[in-house]
PDB file of N, CA and C in Angstrom:
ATOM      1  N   UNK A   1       0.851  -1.175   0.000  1.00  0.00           N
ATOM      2  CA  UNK A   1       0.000   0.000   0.000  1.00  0.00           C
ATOM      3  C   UNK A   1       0.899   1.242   0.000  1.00  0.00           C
ATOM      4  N   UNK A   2       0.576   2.553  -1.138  1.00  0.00           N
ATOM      5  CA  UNK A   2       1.346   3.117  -0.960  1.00  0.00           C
ATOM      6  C   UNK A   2       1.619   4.501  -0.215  1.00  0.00           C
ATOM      7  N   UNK A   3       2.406   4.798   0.125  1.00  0.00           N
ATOM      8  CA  UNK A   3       2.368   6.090   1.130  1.00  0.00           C
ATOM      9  C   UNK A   3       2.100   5.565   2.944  1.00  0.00           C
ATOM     10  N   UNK A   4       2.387   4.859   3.363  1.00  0.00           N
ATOM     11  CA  UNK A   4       2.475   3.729   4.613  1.00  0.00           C
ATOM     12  C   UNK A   4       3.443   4.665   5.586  1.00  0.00           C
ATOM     13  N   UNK A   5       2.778   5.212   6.647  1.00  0.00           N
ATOM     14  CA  UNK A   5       3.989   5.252   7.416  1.00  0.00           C
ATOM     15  C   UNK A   5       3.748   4.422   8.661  1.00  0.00           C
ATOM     16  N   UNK A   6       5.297   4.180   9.256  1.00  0.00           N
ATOM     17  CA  UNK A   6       5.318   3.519  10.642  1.00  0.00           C
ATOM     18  C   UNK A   6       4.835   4.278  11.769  1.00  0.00           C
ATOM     19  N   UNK A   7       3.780   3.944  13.020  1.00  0.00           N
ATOM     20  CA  UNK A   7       3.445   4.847  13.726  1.00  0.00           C
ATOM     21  C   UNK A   7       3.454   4.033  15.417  1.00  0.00           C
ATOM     22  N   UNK A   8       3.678   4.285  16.433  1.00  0.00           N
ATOM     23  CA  UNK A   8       3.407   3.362  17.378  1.00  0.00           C
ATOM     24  C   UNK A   8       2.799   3.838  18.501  1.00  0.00           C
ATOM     25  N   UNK A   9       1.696   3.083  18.657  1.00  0.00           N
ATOM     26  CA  UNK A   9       0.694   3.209  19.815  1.00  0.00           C
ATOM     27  C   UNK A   9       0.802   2.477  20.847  1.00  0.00           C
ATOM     28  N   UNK A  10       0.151   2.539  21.950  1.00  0.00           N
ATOM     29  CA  UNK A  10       0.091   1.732  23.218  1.00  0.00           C
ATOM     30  C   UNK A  10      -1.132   1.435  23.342  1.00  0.00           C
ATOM     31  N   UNK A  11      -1.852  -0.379  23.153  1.00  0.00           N
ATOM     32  CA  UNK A  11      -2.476  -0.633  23.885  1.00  0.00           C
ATOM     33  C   UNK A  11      -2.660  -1.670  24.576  1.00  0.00           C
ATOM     34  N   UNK A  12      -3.839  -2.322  25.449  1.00  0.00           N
ATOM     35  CA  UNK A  12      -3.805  -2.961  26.810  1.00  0.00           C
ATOM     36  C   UNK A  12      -3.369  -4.009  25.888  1.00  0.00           C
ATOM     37  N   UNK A  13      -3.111  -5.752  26.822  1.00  0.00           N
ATOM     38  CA  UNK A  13      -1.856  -6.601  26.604  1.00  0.00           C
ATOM     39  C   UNK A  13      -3.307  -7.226  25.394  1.00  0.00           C
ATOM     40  N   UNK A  14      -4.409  -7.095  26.320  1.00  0.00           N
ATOM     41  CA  UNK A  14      -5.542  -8.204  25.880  1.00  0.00           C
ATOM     42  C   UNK A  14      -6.160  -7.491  24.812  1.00  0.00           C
ATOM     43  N   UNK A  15      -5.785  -6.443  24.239  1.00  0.00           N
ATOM     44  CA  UNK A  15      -6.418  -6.262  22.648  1.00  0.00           C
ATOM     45  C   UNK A  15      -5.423  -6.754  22.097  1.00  0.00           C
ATOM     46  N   UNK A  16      -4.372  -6.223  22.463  1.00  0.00           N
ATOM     47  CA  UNK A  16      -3.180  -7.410  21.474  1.00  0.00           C
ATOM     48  C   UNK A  16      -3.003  -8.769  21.194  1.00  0.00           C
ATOM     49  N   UNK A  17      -3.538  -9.255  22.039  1.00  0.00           N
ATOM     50  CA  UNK A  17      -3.522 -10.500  22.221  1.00  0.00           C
ATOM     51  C   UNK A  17      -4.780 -11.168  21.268  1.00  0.00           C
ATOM     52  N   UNK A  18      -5.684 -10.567  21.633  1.00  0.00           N
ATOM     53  CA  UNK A  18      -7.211 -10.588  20.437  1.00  0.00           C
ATOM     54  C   UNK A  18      -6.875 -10.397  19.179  1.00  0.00           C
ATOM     55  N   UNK A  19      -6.268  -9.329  18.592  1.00  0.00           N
ATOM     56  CA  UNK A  19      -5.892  -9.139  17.401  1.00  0.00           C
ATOM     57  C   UNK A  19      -4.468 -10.596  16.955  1.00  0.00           C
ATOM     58  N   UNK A  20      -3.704 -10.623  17.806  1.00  0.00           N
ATOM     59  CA  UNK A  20      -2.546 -11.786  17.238  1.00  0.00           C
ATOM     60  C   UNK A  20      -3.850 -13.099  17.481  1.00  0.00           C
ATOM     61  N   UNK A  21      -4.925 -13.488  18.015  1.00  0.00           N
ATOM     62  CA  UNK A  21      -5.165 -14.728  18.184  1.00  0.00           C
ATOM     63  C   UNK A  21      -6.257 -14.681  16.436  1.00  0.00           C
ATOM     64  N   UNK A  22      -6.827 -13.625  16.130  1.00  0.00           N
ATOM     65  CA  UNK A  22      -7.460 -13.141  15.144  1.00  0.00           C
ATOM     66  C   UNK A  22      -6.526 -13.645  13.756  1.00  0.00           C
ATOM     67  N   UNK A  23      -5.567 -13.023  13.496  1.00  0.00           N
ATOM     68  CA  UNK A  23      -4.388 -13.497  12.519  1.00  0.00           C
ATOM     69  C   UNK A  23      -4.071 -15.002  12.541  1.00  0.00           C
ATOM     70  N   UNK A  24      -3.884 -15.499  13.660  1.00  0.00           N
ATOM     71  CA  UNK A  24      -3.553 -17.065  13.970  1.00  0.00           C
ATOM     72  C   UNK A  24      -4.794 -17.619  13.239  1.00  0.00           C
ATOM     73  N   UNK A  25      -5.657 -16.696  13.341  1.00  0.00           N
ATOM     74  CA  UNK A  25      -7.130 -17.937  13.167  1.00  0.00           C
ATOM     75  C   UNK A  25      -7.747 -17.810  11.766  1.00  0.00           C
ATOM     76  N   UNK A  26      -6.682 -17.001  11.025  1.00  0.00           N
ATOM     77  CA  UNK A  26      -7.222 -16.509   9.719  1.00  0.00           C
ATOM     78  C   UNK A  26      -8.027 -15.669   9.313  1.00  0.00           C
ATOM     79  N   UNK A  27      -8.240 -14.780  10.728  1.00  0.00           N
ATOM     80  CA  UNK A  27      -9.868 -13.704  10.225  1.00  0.00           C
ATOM     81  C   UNK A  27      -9.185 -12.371  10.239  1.00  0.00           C
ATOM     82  N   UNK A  28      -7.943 -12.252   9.865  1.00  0.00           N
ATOM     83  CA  UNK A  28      -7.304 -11.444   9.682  1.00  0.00           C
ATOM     84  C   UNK A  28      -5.846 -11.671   8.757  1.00  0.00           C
ATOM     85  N   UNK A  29      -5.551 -10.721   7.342  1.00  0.00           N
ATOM     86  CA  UNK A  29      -4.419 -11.196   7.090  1.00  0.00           C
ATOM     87  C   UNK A  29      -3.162 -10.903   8.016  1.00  0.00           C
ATOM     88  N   UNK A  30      -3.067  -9.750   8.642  1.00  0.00           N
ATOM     89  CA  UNK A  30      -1.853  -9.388   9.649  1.00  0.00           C
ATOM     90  C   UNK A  30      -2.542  -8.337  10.693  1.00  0.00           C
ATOM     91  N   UNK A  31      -2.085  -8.302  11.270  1.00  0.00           N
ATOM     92  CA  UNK A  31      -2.161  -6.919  12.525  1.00  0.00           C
ATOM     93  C   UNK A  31      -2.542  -5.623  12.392  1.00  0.00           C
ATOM     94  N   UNK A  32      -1.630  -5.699  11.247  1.00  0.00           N
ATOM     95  CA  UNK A  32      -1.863  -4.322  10.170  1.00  0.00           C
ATOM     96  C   UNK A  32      -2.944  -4.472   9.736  1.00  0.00           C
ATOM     97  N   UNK A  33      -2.945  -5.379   8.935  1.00  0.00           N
ATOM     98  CA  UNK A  33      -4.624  -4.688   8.079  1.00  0.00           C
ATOM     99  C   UNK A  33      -5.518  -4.731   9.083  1.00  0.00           C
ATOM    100  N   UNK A  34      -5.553  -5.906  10.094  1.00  0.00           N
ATOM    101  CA  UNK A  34      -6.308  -5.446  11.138  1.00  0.00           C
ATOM    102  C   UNK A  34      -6.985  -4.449  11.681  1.00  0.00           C
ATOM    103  N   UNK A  35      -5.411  -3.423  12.420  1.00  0.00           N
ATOM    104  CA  UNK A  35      -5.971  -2.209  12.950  1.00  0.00           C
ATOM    105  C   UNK A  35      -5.958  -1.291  11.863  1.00  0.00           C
ATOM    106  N   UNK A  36      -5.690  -1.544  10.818  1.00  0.00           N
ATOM    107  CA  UNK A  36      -5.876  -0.119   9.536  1.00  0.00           C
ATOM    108  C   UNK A  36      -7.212  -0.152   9.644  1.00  0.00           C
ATOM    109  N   UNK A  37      -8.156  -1.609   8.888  1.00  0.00           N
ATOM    110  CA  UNK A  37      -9.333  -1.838   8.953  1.00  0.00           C
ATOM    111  C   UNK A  37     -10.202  -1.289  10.217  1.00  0.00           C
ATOM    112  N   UNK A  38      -9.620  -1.509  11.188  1.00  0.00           N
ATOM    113  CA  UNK A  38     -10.526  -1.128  12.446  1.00  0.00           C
ATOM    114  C   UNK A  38     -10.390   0.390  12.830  1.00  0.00           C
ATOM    115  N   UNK A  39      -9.783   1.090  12.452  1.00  0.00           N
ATOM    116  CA  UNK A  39      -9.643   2.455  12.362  1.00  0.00           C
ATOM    117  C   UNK A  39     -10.387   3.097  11.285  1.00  0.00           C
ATOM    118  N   UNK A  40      -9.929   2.672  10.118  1.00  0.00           N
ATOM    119  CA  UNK A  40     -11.064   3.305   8.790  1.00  0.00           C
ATOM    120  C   UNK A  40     -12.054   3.042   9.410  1.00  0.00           C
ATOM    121  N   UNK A  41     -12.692   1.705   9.652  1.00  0.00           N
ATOM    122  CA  UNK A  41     -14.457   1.782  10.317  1.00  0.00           C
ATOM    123  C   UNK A  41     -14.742   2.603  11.241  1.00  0.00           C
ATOM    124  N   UNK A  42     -14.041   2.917  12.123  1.00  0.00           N
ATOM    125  CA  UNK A  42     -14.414   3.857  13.319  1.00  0.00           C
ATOM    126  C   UNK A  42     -14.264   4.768  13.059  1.00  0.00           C
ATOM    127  N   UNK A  43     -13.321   5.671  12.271  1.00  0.00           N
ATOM    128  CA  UNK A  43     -13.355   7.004  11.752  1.00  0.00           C
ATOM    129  C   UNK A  43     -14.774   7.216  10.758  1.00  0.00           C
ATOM    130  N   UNK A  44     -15.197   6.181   9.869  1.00  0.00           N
ATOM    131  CA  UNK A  44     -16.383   6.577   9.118  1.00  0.00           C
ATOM    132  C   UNK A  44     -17.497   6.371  10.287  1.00  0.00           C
ATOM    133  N   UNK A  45     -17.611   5.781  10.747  1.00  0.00           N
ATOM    134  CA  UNK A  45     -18.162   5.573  12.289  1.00  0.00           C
ATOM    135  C   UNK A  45     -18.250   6.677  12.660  1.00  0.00           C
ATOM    136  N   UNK A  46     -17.694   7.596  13.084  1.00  0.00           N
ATOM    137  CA  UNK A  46     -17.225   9.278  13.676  1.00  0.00           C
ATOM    138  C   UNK A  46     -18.228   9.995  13.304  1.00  0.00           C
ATOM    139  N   UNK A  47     -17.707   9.959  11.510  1.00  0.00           N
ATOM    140  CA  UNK A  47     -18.124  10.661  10.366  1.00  0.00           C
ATOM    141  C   UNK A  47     -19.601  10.638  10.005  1.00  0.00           C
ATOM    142  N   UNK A  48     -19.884   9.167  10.208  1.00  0.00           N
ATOM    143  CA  UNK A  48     -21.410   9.429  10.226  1.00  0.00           C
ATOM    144  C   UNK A  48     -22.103   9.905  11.668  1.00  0.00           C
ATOM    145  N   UNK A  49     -21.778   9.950  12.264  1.00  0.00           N
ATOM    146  CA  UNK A  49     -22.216  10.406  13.653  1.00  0.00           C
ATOM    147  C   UNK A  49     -22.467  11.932  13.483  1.00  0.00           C
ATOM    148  N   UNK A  50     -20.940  12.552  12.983  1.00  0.00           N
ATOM    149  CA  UNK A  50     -21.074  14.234  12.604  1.00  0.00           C
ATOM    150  C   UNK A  50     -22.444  14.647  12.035  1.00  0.00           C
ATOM    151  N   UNK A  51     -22.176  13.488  11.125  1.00  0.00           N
ATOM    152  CA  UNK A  51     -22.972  13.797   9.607  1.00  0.00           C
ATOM    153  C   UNK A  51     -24.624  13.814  10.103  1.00  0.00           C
ATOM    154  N   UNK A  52     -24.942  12.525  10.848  1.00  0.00           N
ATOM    155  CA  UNK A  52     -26.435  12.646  11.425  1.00  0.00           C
ATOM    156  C   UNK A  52     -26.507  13.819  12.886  1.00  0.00           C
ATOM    157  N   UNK A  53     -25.545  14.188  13.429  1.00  0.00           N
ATOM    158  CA  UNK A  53     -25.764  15.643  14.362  1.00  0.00           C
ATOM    159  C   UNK A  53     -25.685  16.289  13.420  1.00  0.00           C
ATOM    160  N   UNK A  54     -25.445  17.058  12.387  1.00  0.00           N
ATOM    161  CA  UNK A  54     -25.728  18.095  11.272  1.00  0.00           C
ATOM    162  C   UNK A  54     -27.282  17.703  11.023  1.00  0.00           C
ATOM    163  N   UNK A  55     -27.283  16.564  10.415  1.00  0.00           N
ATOM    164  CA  UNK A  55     -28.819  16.793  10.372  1.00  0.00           C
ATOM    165  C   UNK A  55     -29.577  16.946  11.018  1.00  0.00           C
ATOM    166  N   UNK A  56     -29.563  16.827  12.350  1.00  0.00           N
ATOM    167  CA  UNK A  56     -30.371  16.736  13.248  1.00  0.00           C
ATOM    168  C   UNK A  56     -30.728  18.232  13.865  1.00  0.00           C
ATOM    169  N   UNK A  57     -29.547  18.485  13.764  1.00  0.00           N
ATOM    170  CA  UNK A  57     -29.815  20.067  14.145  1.00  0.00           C
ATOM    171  C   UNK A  57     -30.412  21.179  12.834  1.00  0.00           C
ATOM    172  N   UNK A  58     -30.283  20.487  11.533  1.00  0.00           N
ATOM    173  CA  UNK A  58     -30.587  21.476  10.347  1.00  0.00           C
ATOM    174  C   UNK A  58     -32.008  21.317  10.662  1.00  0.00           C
ATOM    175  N   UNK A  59     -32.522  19.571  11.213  1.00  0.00           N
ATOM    176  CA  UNK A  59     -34.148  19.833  11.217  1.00  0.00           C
ATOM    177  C   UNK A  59     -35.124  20.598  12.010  1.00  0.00           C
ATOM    178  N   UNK A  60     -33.973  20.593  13.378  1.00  0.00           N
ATOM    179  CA  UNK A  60     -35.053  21.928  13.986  1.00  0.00           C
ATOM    180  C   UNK A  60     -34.406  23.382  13.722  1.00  0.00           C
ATOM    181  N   UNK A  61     -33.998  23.562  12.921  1.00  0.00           N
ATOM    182  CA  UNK A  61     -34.201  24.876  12.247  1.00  0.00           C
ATOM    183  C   UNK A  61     -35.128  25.463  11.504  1.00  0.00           C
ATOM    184  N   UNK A  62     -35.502  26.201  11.901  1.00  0.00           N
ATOM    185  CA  UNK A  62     -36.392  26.586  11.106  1.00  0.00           C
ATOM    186  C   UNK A  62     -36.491  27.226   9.859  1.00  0.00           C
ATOM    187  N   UNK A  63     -35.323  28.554   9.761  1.00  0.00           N
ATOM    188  CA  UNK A  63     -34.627  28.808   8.447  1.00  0.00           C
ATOM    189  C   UNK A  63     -34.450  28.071   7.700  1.00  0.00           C
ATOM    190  N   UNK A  64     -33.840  26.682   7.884  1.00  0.00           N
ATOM    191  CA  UNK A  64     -33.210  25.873   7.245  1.00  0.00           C
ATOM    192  C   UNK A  64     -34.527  25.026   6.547  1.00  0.00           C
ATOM    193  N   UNK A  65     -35.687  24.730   7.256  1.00  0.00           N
ATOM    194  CA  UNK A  65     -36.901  23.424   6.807  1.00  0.00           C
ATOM    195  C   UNK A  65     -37.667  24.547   5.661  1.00  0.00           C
ATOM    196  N   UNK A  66     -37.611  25.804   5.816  1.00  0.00           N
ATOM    197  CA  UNK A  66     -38.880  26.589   4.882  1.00  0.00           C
ATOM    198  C   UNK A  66     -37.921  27.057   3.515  1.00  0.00           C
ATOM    199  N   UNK A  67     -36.330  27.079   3.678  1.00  0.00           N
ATOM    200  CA  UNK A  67     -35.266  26.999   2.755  1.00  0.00           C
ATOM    201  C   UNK A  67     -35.580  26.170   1.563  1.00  0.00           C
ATOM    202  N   UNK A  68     -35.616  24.581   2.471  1.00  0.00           N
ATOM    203  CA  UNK A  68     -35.513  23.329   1.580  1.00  0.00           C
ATOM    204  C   UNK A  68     -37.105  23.456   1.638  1.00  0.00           C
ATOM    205  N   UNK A  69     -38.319  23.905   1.749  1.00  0.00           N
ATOM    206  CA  UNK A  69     -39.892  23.274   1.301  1.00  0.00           C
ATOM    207  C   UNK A  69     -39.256  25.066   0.452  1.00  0.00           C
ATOM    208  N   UNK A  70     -38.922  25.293   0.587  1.00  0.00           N
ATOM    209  CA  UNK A  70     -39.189  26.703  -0.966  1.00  0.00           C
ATOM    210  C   UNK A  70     -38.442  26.040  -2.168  1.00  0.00           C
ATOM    211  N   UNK A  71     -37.739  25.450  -1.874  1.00  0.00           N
ATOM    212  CA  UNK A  71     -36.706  24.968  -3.109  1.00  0.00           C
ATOM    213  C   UNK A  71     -37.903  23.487  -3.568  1.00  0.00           C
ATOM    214  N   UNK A  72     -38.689  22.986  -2.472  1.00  0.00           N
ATOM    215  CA  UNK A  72     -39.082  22.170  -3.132  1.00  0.00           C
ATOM    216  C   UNK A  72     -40.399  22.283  -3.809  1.00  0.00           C
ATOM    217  N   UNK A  73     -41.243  23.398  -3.443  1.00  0.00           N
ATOM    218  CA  UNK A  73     -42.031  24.016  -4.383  1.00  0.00           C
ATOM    219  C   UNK A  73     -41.468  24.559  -5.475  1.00  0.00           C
ATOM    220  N   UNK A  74     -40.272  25.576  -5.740  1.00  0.00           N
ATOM    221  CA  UNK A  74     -39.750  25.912  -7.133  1.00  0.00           C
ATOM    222  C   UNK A  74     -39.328  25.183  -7.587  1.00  0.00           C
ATOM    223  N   UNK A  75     -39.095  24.011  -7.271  1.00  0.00           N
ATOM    224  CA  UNK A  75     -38.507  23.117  -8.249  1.00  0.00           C
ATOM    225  C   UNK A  75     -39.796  21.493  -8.345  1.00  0.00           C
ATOM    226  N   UNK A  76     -40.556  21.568  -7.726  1.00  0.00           N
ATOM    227  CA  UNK A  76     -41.235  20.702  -8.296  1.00  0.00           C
ATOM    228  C   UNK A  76     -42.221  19.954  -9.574  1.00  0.00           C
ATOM    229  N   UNK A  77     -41.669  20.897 -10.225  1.00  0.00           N
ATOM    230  CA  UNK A  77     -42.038  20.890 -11.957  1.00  0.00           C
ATOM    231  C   UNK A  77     -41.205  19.805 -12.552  1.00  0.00           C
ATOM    232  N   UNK A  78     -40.059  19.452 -11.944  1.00  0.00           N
ATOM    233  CA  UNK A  78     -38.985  19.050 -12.546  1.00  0.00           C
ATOM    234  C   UNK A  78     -39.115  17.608 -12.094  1.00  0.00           C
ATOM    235  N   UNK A  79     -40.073  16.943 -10.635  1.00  0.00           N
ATOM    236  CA  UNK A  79     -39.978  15.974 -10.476  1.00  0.00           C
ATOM    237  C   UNK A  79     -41.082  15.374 -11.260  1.00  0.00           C
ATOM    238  N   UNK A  80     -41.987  16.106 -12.006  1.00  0.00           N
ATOM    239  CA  UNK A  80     -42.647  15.190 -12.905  1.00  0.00           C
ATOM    240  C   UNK A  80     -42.032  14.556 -13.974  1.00  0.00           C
ATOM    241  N   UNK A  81     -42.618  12.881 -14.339  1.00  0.00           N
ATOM    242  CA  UNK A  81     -42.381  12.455 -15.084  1.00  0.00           C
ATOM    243  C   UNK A  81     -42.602  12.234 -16.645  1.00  0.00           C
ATOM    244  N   UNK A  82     -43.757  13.255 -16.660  1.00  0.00           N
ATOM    245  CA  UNK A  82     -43.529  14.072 -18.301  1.00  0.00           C
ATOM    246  C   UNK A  82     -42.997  14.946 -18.888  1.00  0.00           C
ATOM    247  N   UNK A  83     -41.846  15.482 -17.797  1.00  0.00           N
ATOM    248  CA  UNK A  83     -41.327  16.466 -17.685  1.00  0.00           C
ATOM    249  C   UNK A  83     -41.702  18.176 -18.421  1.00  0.00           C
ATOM    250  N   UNK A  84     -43.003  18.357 -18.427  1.00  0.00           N
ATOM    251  CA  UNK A  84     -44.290  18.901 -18.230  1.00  0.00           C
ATOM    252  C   UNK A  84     -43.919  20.350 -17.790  1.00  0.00           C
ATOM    253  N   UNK A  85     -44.537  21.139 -17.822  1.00  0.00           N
ATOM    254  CA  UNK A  85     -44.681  22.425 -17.235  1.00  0.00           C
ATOM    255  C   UNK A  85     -45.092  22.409 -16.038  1.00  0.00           C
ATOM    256  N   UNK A  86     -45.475  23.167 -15.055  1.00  0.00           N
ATOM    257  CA  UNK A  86     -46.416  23.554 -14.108  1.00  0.00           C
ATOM    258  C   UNK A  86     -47.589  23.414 -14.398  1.00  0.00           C
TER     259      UNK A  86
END
């Protein structure tokens, strides 16, 4: 993989130990992809978390709900499927 750097963390004996018994057992190719894998998931993990508190807060806005129902009256010409006038 390219652009890889070496980085070193500390953790308890018994995640290590979980992750090397994981590799032994084939449900992992190495350590590495391991915790790469388990980091990408938890960072998009994060990310969707952000992502649904943004929404959550755009919905009780009120600016924000009469924004998106104005855009969806001016533009609802466009969701017909005869693509039709008003």
């Amino acid at each position: 993989m390219p652009g890889l750097k070496n980085v070193s963390y500390s953790l308890p004996a018994e995640l290590l130990e979980a992750v090397k018994d994981c590799v032994q057992a084939g449900r992992a190719a190495s350590a590495n992809a391991l915790v790469r894998k388990a980091i990408e998931e938890y960072l998009k993990k994060l990310e969707m978390q952000a992502y649904e508190a943004a929404m959550a807060e755009a919905a009780s806005d009120e600016m924000f709900i009469n924004d998106i129902n104005q855009c969806m009256e001016d533009y609802k010409w466009v969701d017909r499927e005869d693509g039709g006038s008003k």
